[in-house]
Protein backbone atom coordinates (compact mmCIF):
# COMPACT_ATOMS: atom_id res chain seq x y z
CA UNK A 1 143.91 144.22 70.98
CA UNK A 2 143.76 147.58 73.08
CA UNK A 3 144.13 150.31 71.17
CA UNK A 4 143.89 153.87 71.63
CA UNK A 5 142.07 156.80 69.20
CA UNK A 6 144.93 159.06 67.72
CA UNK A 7 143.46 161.95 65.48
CA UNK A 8 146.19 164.21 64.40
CA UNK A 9 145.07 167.91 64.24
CA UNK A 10 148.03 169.25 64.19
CA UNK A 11 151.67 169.08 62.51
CA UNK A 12 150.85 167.47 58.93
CA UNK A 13 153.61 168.44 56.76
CA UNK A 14 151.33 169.14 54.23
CA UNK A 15 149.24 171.69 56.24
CA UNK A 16 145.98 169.44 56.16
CA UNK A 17 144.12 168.62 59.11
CA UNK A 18 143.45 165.09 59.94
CA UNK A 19 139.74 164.29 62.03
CA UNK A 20 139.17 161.10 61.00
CA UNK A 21 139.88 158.35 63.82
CA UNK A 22 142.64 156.13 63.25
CA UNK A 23 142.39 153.08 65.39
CA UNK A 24 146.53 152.73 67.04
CA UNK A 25 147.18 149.79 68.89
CA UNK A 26 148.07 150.72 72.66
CA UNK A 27 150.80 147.84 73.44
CA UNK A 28 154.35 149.45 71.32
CA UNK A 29 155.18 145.58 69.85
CA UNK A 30 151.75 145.84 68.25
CA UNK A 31 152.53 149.51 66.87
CA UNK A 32 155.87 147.85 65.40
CA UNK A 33 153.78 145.12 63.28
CA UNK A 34 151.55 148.09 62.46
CA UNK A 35 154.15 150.15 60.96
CA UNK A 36 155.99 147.30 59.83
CA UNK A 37 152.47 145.94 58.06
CA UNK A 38 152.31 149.79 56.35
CA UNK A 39 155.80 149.90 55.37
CA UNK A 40 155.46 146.24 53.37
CA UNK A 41 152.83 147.88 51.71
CA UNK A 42 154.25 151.70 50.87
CA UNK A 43 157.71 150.98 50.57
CA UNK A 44 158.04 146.38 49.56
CA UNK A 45 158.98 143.76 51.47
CA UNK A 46 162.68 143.92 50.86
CA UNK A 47 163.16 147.73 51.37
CA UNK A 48 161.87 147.12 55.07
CA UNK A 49 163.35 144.24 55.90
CA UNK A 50 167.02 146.05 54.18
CA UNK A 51 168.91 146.79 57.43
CA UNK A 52 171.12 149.30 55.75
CA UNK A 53 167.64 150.98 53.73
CA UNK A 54 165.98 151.15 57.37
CA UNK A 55 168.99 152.60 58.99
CA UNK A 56 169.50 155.27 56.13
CA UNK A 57 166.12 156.60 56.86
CA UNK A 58 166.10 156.32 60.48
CA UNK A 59 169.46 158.39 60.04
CA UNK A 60 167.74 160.61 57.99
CA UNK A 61 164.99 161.11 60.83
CA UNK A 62 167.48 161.70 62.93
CA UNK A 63 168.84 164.52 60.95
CA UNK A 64 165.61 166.31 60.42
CA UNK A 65 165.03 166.05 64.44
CA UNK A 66 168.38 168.02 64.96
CA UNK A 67 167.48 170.14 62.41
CA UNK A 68 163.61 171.15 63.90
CA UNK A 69 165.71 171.93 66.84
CA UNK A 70 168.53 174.36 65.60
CA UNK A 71 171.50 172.25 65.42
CA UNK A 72 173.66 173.22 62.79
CA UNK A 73 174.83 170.93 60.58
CA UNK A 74 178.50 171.54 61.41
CA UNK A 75 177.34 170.18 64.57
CA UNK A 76 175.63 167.36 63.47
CA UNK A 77 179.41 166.40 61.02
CA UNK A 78 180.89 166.75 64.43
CA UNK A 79 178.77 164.28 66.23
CA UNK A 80 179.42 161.90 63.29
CA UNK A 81 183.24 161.98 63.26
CA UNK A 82 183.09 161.84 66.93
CA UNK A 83 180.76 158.45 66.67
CA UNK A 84 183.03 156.41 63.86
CA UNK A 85 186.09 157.35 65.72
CA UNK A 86 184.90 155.16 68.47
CA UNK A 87 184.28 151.82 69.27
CA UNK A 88 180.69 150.56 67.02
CA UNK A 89 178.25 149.15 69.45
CA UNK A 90 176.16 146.66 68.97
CA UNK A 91 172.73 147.13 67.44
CA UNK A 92 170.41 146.02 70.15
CA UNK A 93 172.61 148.01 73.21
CA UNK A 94 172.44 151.14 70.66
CA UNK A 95 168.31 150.75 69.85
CA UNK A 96 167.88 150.46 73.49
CA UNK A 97 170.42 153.64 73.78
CA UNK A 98 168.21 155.93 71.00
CA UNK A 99 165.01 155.34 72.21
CA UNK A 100 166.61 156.58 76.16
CA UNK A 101 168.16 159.30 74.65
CA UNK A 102 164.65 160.14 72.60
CA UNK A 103 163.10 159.74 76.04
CA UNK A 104 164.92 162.46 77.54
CA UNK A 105 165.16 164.50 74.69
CA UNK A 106 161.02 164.41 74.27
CA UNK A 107 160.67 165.68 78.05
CA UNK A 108 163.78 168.49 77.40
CA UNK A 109 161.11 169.60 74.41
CA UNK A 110 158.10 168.98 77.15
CA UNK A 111 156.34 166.15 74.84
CA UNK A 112 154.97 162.75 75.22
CA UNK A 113 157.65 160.63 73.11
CA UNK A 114 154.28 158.01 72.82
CA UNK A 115 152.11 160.68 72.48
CA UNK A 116 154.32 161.97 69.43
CA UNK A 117 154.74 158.55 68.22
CA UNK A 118 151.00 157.48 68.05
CA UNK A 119 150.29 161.17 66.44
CA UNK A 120 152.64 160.41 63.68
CA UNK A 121 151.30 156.83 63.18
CA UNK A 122 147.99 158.02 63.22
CA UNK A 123 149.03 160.49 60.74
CA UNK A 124 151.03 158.16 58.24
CA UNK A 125 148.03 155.46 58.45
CA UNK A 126 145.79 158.39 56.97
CA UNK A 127 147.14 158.62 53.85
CA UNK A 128 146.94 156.75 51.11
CA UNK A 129 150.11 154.18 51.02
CA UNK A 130 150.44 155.27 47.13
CA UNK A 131 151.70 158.99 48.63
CA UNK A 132 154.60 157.44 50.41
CA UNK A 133 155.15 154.87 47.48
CA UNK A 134 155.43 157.84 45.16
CA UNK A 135 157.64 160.19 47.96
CA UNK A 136 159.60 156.60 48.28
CA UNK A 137 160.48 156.67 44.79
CA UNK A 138 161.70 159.92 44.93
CA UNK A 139 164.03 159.69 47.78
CA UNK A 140 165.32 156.60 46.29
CA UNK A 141 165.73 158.29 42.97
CA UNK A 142 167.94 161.11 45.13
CA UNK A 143 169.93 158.51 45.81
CA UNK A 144 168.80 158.02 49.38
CA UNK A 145 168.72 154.08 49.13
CA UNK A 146 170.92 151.35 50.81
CA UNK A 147 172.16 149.77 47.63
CA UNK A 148 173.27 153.01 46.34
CA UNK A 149 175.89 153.84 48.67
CA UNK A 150 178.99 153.12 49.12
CA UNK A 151 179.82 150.79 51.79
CA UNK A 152 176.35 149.02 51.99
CA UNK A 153 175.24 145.12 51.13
């Protein structure tokens, strides 16, 4: 496996520096099993493989993106009534649409959406998986998990 060195300097949200070497594989499929691997063991089995749990928090990625960027969150209401009052897509047409529209978005903010990407994975690999367990717990607690909303299976 190729991989390439990510050491993330920069943009913990805990203010820490990170100089230790994390090993990232280079080919994006291999990244996927990586993060997958991680998740299993931060967050179970079941809560990554919950297509409703994964969407919640990519949703809530989403949000915090928009929000690093000044969007207000009338706007962001506005781009979900506008959404569910059209047609819903189909998941692998809308992946392939998110990670275009990250694509441009990442050059608009002049980054490297892999660069970014391998910086955060570098970053999350860093830490112990019983800190995201524990930050887990407490989202899910807030009542950010699939089976607690309505509307979810």
């Amino acid at each position: 496996m190729e991989a390439l060195t990510g050491t993330a300097k920069t943009g913990t949200t805990d203010g820490g520096t990170l100089t230790d070497p994390i090993e990232v594989a280079q080919d994006r499929d291999v990244r996927q099993s990586q993060v997958v691997s991680w998740g299993i063991g931060c967050f179970t089995k079941e809560q990554m493989d919950s297509i409703p749990q994964r969407g919640l928090r990519f949703g809530e990625e989403a949000i915090e993106l928009l929000q690093s960027i000044d969007m207000s969150e009338d706007d962001v209401h506005f781009i979900v009534s506008y959404v569910f009052n059209r047609k819903k897509g189909t998941p692998f047409q809308e992946l392939g649409g998110s990670c275009v529209t990250l694509l441009a978005l990442a050059a608009a903010l002049g980054y490297s959406l892999e660069q970014a990407e391998i910086h955060e994975i570098t970053r999350v690999l860093s830490k112990p998986k019983e800190f995201f367990a524990k930050r887990n717990a407490e989202k899910n607690a807030a009542g950010l998990i699939a089976t607690d909303l309505k509307g979810t299976k």
